[in-house]
C-alpha atoms as a PDB file:
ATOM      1  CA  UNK A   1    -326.491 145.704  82.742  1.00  0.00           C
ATOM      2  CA  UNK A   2    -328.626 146.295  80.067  1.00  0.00           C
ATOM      3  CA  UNK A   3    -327.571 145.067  76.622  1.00  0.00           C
ATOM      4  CA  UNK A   4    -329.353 147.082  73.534  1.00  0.00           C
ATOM      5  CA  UNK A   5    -329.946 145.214  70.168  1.00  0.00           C
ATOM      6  CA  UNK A   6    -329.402 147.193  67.266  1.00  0.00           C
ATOM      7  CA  UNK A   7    -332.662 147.183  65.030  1.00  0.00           C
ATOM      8  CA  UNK A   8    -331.359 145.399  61.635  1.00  0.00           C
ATOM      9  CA  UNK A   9    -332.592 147.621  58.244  1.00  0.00           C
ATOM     10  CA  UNK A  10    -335.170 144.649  58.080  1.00  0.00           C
ATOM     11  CA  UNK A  11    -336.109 145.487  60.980  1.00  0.00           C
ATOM     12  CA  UNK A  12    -336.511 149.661  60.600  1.00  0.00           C
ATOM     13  CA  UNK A  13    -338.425 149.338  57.283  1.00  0.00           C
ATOM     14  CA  UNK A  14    -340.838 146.691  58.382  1.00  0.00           C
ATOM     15  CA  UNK A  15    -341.740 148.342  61.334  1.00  0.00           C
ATOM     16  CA  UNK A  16    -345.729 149.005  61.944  1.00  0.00           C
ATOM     17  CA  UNK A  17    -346.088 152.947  61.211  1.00  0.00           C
ATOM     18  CA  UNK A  18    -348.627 154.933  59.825  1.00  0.00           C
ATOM     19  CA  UNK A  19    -348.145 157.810  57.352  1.00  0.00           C
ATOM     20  CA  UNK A  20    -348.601 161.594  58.579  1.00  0.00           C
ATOM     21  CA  UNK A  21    -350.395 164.404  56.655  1.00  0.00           C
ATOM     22  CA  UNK A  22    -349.430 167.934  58.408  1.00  0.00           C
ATOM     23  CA  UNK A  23    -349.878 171.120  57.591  1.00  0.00           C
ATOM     24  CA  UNK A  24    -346.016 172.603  57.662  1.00  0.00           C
ATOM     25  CA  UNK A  25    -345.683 176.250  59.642  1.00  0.00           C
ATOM     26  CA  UNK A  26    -343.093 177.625  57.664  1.00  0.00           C
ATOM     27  CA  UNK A  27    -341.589 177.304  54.033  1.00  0.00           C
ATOM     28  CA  UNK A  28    -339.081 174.209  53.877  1.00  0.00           C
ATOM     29  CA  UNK A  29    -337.240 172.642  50.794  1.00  0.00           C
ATOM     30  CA  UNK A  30    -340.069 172.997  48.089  1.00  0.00           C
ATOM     31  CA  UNK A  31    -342.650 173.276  50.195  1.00  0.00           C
ATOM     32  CA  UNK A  32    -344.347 176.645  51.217  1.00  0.00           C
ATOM     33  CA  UNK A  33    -346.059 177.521  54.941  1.00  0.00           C
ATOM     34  CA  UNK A  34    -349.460 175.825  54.829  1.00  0.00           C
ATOM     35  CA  UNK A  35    -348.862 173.240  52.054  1.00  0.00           C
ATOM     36  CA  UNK A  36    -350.079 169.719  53.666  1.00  0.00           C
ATOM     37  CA  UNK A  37    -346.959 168.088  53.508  1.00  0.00           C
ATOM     38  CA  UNK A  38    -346.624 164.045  53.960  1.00  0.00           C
ATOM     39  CA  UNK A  39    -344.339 161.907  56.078  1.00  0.00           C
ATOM     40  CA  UNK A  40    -344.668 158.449  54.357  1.00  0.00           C
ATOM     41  CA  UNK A  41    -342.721 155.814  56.432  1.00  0.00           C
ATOM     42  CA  UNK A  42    -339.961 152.806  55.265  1.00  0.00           C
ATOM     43  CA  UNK A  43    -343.145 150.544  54.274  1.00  0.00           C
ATOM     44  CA  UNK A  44    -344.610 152.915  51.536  1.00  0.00           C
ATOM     45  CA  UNK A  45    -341.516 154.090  50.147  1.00  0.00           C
ATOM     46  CA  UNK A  46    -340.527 150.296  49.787  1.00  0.00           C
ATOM     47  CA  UNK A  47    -343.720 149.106  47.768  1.00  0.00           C
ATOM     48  CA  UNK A  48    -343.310 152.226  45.765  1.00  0.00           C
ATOM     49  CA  UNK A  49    -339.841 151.112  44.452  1.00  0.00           C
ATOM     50  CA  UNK A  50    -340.921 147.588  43.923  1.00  0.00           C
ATOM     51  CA  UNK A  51    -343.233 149.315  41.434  1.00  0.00           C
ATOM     52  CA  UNK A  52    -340.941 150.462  39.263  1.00  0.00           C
ATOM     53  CA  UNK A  53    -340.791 148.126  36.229  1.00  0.00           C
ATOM     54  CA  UNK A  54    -337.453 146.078  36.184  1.00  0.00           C
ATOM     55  CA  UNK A  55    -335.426 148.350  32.396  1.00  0.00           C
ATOM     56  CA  UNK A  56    -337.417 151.907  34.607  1.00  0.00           C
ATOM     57  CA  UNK A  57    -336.178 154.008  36.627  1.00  0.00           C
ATOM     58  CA  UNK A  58    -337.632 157.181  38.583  1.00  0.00           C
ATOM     59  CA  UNK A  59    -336.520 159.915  40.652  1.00  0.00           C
ATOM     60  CA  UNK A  60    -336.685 160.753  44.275  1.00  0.00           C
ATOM     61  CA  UNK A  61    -338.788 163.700  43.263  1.00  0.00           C
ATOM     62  CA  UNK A  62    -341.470 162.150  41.214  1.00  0.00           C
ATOM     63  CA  UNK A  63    -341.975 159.012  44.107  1.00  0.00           C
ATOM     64  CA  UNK A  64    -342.308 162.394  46.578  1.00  0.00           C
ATOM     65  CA  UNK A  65    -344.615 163.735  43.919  1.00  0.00           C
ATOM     66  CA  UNK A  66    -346.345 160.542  43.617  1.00  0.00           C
ATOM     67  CA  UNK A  67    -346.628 159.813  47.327  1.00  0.00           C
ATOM     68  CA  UNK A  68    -347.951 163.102  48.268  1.00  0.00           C
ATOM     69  CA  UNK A  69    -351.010 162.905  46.013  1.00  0.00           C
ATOM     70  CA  UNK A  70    -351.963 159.484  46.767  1.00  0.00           C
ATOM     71  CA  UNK A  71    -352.211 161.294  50.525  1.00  0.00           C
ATOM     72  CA  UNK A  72    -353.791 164.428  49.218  1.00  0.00           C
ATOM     73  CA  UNK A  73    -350.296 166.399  50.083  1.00  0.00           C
ATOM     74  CA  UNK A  74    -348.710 169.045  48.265  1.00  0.00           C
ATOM     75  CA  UNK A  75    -345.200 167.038  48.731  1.00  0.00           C
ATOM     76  CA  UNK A  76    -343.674 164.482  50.463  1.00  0.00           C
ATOM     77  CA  UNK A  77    -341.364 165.209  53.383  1.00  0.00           C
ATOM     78  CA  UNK A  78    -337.691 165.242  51.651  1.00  0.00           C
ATOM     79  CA  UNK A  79    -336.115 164.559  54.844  1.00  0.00           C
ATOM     80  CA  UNK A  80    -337.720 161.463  55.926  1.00  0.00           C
ATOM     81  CA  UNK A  81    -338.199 160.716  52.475  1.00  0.00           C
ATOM     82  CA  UNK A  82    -334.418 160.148  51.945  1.00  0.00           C
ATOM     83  CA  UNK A  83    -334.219 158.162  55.458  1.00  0.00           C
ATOM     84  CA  UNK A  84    -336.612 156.016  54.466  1.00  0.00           C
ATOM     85  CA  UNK A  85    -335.029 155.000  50.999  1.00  0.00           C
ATOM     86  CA  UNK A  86    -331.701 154.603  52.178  1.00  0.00           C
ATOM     87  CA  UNK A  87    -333.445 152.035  55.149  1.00  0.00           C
ATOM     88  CA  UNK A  88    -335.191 150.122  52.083  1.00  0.00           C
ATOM     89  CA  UNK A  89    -331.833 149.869  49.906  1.00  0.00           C
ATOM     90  CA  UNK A  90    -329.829 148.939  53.258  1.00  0.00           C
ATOM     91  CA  UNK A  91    -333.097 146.154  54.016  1.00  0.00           C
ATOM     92  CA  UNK A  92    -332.657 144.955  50.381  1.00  0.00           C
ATOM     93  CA  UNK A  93    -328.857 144.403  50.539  1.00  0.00           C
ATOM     94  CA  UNK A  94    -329.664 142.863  53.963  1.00  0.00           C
ATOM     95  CA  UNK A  95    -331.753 140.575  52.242  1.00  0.00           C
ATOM     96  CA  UNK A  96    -329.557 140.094  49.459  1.00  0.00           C
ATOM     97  CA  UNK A  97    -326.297 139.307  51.863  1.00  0.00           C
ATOM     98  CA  UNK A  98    -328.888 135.963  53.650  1.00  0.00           C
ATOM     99  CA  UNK A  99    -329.578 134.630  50.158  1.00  0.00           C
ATOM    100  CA  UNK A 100    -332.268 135.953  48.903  1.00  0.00           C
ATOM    101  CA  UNK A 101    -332.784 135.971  45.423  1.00  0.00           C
ATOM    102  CA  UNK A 102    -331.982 139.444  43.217  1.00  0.00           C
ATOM    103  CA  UNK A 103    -335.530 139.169  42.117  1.00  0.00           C
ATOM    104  CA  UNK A 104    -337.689 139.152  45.180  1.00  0.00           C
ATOM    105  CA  UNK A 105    -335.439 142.100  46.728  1.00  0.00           C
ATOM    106  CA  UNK A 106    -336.680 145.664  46.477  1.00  0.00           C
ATOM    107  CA  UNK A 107    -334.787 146.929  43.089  1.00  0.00           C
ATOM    108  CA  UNK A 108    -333.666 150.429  45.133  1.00  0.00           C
ATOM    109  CA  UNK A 109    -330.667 150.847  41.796  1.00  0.00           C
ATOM    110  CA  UNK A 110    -334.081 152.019  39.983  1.00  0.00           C
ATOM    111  CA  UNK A 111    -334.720 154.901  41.989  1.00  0.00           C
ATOM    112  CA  UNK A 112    -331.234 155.573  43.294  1.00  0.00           C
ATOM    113  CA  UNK A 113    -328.048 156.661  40.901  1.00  0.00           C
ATOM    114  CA  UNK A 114    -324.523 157.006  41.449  1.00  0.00           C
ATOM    115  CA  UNK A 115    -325.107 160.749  41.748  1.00  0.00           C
ATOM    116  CA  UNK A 116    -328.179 160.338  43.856  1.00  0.00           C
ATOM    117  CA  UNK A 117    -327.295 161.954  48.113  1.00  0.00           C
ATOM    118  CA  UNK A 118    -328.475 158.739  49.520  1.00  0.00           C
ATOM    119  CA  UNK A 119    -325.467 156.641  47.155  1.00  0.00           C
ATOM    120  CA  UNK A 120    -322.393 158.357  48.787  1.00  0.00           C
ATOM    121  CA  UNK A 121    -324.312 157.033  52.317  1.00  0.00           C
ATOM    122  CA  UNK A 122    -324.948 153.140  51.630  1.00  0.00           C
ATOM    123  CA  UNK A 123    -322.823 151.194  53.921  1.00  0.00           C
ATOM    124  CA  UNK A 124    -321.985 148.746  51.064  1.00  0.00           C
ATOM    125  CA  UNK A 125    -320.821 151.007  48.846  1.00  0.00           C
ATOM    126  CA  UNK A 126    -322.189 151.529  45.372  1.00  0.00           C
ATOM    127  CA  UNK A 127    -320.481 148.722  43.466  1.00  0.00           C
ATOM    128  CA  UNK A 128    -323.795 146.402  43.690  1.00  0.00           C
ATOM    129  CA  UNK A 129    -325.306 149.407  42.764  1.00  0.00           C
ATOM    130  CA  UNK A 130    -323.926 150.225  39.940  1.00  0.00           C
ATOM    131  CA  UNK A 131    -323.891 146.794  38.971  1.00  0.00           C
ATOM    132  CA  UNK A 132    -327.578 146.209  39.467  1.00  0.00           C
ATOM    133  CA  UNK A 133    -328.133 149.322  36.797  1.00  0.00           C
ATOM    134  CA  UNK A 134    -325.398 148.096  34.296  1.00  0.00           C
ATOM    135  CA  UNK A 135    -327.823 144.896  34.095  1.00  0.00           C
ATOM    136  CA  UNK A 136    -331.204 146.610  33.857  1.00  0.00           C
ATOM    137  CA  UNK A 137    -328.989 149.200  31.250  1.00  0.00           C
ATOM    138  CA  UNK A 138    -330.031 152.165  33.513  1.00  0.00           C
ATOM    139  CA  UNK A 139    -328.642 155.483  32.619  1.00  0.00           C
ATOM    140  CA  UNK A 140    -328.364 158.646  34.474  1.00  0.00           C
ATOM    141  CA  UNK A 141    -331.183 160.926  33.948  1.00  0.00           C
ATOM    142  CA  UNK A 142    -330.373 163.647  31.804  1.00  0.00           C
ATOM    143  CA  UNK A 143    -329.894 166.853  33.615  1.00  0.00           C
ATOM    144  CA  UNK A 144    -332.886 169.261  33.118  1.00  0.00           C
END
């Protein structure tokens, strides 16, 4: 019998991937057919969020915006895009629930609100969430 061993959210975003560039066939999300569209992976969404100055916050959009032209894409994949982030949050509670200091965990409350999709899916809830934001006196975007 055969025993499988769950990969940890340590494990999922540190694994050795390499970013994809394609050409999409048909329109999808805000993407039209033939736009070069990128599928980052767990590792460059991560070091993008630990680049968001500790009192900042961003938006899933503008890190897809972001990401995409530092690949020469028209747009970062919004599917894998929200895996990905949700793996780095999950990696940096991980992290957080062995000891490791607030500081040197990736700050994931900067890019993800209470109203953010990928909140109402954290297995830990939002409460260190929302407390991580009330500290850094983050506020909800203002709706455009």
């Amino acid at each position: 019998m055969c025993a499988y061993k769950r990969k940890t959210r340590i494990e999922k975003r540190d694994l050795e991937k390499q970013p994809e560039v394609k050409r999409i066939d048909g329109d999808f999300a805000d993407m039209k057919k033939g736009d070069k569209m990128l599928i980052a992976t767990p590792a460059i969404v991560d070091d993008y969020v630990r680049h968001i100055p500790k009192g900042k916050q961003s938006t899933i959009a503008q890190m897809r915006k972001d990401l995409a032209a530092e690949y020469h894409a028209v747009n970062c994949c919004p599917t894998s895009t929200g895996i990905f982030l949700r793996i780095v949050a999950e990696a940096a509670y991980e992290e957080y629930q062995q000891g490791k200091p607030i500081s040197k965990i990736t700050p994931f409350w900067r890019i993800i609100n209470e109203q953010s999709p990928a909140a109402k899916k954290l297995t830990f809830g939002i409460d260190f969430l929302l407390e991580q934001r009330r500290k850094e006196k983050l506020e909800l975007p203002a709706v455009k």
